[in-house]
Protein backbone atom coordinates (compact mmCIF):
# COMPACT_ATOMS: atom_id res chain seq x y z
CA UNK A 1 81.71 12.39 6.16
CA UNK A 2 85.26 12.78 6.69
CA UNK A 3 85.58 13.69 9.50
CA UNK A 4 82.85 11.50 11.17
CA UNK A 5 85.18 8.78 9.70
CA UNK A 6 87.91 10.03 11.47
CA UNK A 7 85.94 10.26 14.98
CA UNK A 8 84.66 7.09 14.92
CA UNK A 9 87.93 5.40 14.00
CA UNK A 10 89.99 7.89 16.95
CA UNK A 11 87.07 6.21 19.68
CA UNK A 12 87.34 2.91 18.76
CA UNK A 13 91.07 3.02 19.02
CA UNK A 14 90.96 4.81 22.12
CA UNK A 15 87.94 2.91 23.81
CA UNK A 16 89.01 -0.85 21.88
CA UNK A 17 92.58 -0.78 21.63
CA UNK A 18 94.52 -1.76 18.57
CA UNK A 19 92.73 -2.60 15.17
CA UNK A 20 92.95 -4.05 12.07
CA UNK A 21 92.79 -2.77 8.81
CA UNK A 22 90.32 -4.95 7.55
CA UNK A 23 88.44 -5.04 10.42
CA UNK A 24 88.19 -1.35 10.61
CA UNK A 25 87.13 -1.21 6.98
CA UNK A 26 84.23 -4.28 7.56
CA UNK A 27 82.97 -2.71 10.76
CA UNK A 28 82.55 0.37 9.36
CA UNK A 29 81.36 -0.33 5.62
CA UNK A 30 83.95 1.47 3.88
CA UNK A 31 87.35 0.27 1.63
CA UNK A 32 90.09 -0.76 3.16
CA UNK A 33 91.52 2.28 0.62
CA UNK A 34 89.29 4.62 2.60
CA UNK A 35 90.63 3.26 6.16
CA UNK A 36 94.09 3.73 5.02
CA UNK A 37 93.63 6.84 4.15
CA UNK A 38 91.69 8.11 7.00
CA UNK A 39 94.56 6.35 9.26
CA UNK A 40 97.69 8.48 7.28
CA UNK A 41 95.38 11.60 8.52
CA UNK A 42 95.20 10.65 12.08
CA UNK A 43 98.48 9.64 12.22
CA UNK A 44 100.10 13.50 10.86
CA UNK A 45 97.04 14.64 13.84
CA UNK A 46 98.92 12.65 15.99
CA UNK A 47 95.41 10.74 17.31
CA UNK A 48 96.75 6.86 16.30
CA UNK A 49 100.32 5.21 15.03
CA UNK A 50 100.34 2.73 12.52
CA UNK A 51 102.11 -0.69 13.16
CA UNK A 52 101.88 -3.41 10.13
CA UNK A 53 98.49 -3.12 9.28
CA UNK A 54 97.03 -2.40 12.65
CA UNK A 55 96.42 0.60 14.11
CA UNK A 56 97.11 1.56 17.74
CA UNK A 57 96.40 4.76 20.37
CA UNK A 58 98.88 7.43 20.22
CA UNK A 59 100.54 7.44 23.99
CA UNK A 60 102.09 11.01 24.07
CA UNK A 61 100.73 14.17 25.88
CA UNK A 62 100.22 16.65 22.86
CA UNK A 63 97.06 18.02 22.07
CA UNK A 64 95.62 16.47 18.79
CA UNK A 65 96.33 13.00 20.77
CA UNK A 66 94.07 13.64 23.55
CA UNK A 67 91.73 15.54 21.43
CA UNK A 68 90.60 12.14 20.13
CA UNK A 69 89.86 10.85 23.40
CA UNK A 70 86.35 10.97 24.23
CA UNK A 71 86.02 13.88 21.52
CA UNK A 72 81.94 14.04 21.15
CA UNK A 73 81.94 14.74 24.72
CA UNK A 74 84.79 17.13 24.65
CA UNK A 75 82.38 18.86 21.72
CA UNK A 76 79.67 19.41 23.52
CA UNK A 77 81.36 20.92 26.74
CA UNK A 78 83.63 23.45 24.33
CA UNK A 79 80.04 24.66 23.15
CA UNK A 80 78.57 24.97 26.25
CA UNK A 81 81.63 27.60 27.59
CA UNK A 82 81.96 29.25 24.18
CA UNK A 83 78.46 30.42 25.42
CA UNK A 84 80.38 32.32 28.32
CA UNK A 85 82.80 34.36 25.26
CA UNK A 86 81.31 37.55 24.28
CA UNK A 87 82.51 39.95 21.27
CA UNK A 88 85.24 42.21 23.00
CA UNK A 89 85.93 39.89 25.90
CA UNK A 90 89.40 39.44 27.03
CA UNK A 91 89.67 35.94 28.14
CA UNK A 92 92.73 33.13 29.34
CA UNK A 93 92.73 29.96 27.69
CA UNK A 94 94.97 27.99 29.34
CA UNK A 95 95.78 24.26 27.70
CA UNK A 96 94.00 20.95 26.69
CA UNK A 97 92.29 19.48 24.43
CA UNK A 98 88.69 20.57 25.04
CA UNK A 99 90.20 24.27 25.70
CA UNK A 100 91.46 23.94 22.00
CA UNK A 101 88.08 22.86 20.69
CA UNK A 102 86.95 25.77 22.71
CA UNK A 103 89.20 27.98 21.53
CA UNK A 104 88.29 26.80 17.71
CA UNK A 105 84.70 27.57 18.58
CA UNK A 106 85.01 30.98 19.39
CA UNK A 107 87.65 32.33 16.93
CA UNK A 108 85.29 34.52 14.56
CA UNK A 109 84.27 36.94 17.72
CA UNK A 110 84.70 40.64 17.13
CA UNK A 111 87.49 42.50 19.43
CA UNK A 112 88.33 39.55 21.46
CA UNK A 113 91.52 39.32 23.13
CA UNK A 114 93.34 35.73 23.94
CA UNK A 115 95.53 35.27 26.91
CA UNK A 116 97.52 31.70 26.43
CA UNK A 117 100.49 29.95 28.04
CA UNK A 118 100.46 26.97 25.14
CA UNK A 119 101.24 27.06 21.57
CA UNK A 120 99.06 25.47 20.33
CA UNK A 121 95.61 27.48 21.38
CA UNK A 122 97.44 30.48 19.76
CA UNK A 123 97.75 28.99 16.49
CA UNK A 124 94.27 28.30 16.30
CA UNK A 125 93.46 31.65 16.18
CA UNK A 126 96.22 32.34 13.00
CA UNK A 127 94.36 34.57 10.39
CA UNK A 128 91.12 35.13 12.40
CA UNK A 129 91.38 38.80 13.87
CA UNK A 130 91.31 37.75 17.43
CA UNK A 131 94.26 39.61 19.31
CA UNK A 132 96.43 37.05 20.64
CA UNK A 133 98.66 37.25 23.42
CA UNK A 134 101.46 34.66 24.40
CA UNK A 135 103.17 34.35 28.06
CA UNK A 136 107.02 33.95 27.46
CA UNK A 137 108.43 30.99 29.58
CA UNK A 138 110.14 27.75 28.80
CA UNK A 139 108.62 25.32 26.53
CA UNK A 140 107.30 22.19 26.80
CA UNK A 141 107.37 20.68 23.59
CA UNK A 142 105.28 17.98 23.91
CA UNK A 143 101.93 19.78 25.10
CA UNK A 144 103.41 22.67 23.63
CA UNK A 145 102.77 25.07 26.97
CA UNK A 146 105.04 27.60 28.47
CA UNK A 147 105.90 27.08 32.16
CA UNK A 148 108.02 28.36 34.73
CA UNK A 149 108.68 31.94 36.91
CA UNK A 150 108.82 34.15 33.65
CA UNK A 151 105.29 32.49 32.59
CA UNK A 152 103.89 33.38 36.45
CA UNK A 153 105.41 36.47 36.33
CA UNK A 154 104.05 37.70 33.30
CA UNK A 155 100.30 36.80 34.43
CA UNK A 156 100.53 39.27 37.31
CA UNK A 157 100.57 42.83 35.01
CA UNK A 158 98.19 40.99 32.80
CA UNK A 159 93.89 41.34 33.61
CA UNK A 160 91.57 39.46 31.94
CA UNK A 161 87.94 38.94 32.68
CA UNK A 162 87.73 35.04 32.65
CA UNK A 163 89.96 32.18 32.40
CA UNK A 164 89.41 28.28 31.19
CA UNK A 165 91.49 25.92 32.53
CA UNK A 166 91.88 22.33 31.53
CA UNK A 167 92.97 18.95 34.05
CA UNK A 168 93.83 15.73 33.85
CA UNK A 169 91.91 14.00 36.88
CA UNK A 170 89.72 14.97 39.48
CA UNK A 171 89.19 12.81 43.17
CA UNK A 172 87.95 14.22 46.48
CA UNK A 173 91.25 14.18 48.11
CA UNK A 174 93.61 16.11 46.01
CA UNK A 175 90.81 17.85 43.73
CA UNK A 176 91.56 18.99 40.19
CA UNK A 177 94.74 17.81 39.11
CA UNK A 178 97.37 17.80 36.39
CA UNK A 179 99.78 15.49 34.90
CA UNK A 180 102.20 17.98 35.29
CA UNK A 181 103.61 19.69 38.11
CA UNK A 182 105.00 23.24 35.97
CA UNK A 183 101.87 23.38 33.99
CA UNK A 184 99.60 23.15 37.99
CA UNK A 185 101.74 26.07 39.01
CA UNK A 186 100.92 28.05 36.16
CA UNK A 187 97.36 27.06 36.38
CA UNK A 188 97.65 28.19 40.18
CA UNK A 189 99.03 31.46 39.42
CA UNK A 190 95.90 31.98 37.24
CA UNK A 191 93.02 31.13 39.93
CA UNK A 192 95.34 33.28 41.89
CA UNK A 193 94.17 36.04 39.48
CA UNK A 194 90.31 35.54 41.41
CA UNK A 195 88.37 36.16 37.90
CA UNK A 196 85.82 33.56 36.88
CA UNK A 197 87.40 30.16 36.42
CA UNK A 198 85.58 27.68 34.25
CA UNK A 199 87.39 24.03 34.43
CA UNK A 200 86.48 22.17 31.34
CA UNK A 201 86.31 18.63 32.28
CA UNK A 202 85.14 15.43 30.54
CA UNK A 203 83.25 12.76 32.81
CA UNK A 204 86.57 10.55 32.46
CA UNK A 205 88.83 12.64 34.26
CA UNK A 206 86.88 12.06 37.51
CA UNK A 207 88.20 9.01 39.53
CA UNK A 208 91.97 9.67 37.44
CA UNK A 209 94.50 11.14 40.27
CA UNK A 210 97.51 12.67 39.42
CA UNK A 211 100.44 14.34 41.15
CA UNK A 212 100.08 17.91 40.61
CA UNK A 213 96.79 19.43 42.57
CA UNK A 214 95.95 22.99 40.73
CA UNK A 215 94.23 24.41 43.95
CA UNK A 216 93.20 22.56 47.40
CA UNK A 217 90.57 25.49 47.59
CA UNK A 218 87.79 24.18 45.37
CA UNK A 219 86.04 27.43 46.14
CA UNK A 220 89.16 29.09 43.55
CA UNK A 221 86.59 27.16 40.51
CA UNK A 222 83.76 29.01 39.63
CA UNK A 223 82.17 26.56 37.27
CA UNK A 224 82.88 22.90 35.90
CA UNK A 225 81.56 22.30 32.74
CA UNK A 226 81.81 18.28 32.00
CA UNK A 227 79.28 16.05 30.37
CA UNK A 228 76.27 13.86 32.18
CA UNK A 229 78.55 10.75 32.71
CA UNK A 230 79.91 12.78 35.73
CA UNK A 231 79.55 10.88 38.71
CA UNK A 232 76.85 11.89 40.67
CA UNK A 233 78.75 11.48 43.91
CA UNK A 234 80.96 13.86 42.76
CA UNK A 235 78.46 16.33 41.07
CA UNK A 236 76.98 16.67 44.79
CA UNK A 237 80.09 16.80 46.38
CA UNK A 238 81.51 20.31 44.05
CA UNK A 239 77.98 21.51 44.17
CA UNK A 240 78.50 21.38 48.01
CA UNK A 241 81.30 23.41 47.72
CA UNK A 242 80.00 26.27 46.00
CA UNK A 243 81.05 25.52 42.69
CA UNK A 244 78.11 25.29 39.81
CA UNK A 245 78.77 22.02 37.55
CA UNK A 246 77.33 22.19 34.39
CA UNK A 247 76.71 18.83 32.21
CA UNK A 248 76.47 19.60 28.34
């Protein structure tokens, strides 16, 4: 129940915009008490701030933030690649939100190994048995990844059998993309790797464009996994180019 509260309350601030306390707590049926409290939560998870009885969408570019954002789709595409994770797999999760909830979904497999540029995927798997291995680089501390040449360098005398990548937009002129230019040419210097490349990808990020292309070679993607809001345009056009798309 909790955390249904706290879902519903993260997508109506992220699809409505700022709300009220009280009109948070009469939409939903529950105490204003119960809204507050919920709110304090999401606020340490970094999802929403609160401003004078109102609360409003996090703007930053840290994890738990975008987790929030469209988070039963993000769900549902994290289960469909944890189906591609087998006990004793050595795998590269790279960043992202759904990547996290990925990485969360797969963290009671026997002998798996992790591969991870970012921070935050690694402590996910604190306690669990899975053998974790960080890239060294510097850090970027809001999405908590490690970038530059020691983080590329490091990824060529490392093998791993499949990596999944996250992005921030997708259009037919510049492809996948990030918001970040370091973080693309670490994501570059994995496809580089050639192992099977899963993009995780929720229907939103299609039509966003930003400046840092991960590959112009959309045959480097093996498969997309995003959800059925996916433009069907779109769908055709990566299906055209080789690449299977998968809607959870």
């Amino acid at each position: 129940m909790k955390r249904n509260l706290e879902q519903r309350i993260s997508e109506i601030v992220q699809k409505d915009g700022p709300q009220r306390v009280t009109d948070l707590a009469r939409d939903l049926g529950v105490s204003g008490v119960t809204i507050r409290k919920t709110l304090s939560t999401l606020e340490t998870k970094g999802v929403v701030k609160r401003f004078h009885g109102e609360a409003r969408a996090f703007q930053g570019d840290d994890i738990p933030f975008r987790m929030g954002s469209c988070f039963s789709e993000k769900t549902r595409i994290a289960q469909a690649a944890a189906g591609y994770v087998s006990p004793g797999d050595t795998i590269l999760l790279e960043a992202g939100s759904t990547v996290s909830i990925l990485a969360e979904k797969i963290k009671g497999l026997r002998g798996l190994t992790v591969i991870t540029p970012n921070l935050f995927v690694a402590r996910l798997f604190r306690g669990t048995g899975v053998r974790v291995i960080v890239l060294g680089g510097f850090y970027q501390e809001a999405s908590e990844s490690v970038v530059g040449p020691v983080t590329k360098a490091a990824l060529k005398d490392l093998s791993f059998s499949k990596c999944f990548l996250g992005v921030t937009g997708f259009t037919r002129s510049s492809g996948f993309t990030l918001n970040d230019s370091l973080r693309a040419e670490v994501t570059q210097a994995i496809l580089a790797k050639g192992v099977a490349s899963f993009v995780l990808a929720d229907s939103s990020k299609f039509g966003a464009l930003h400046l840092a292309p991960i590959s112009t070679d959309l045959s480097n993607v093996h498969t997309l996994i995003t959800d059925a809001g996916i433009p069907e345009d779109d769908q055709r056009y990566l299906e055209a180019s080789g690449m299977i798309v998968i809607k959870a």
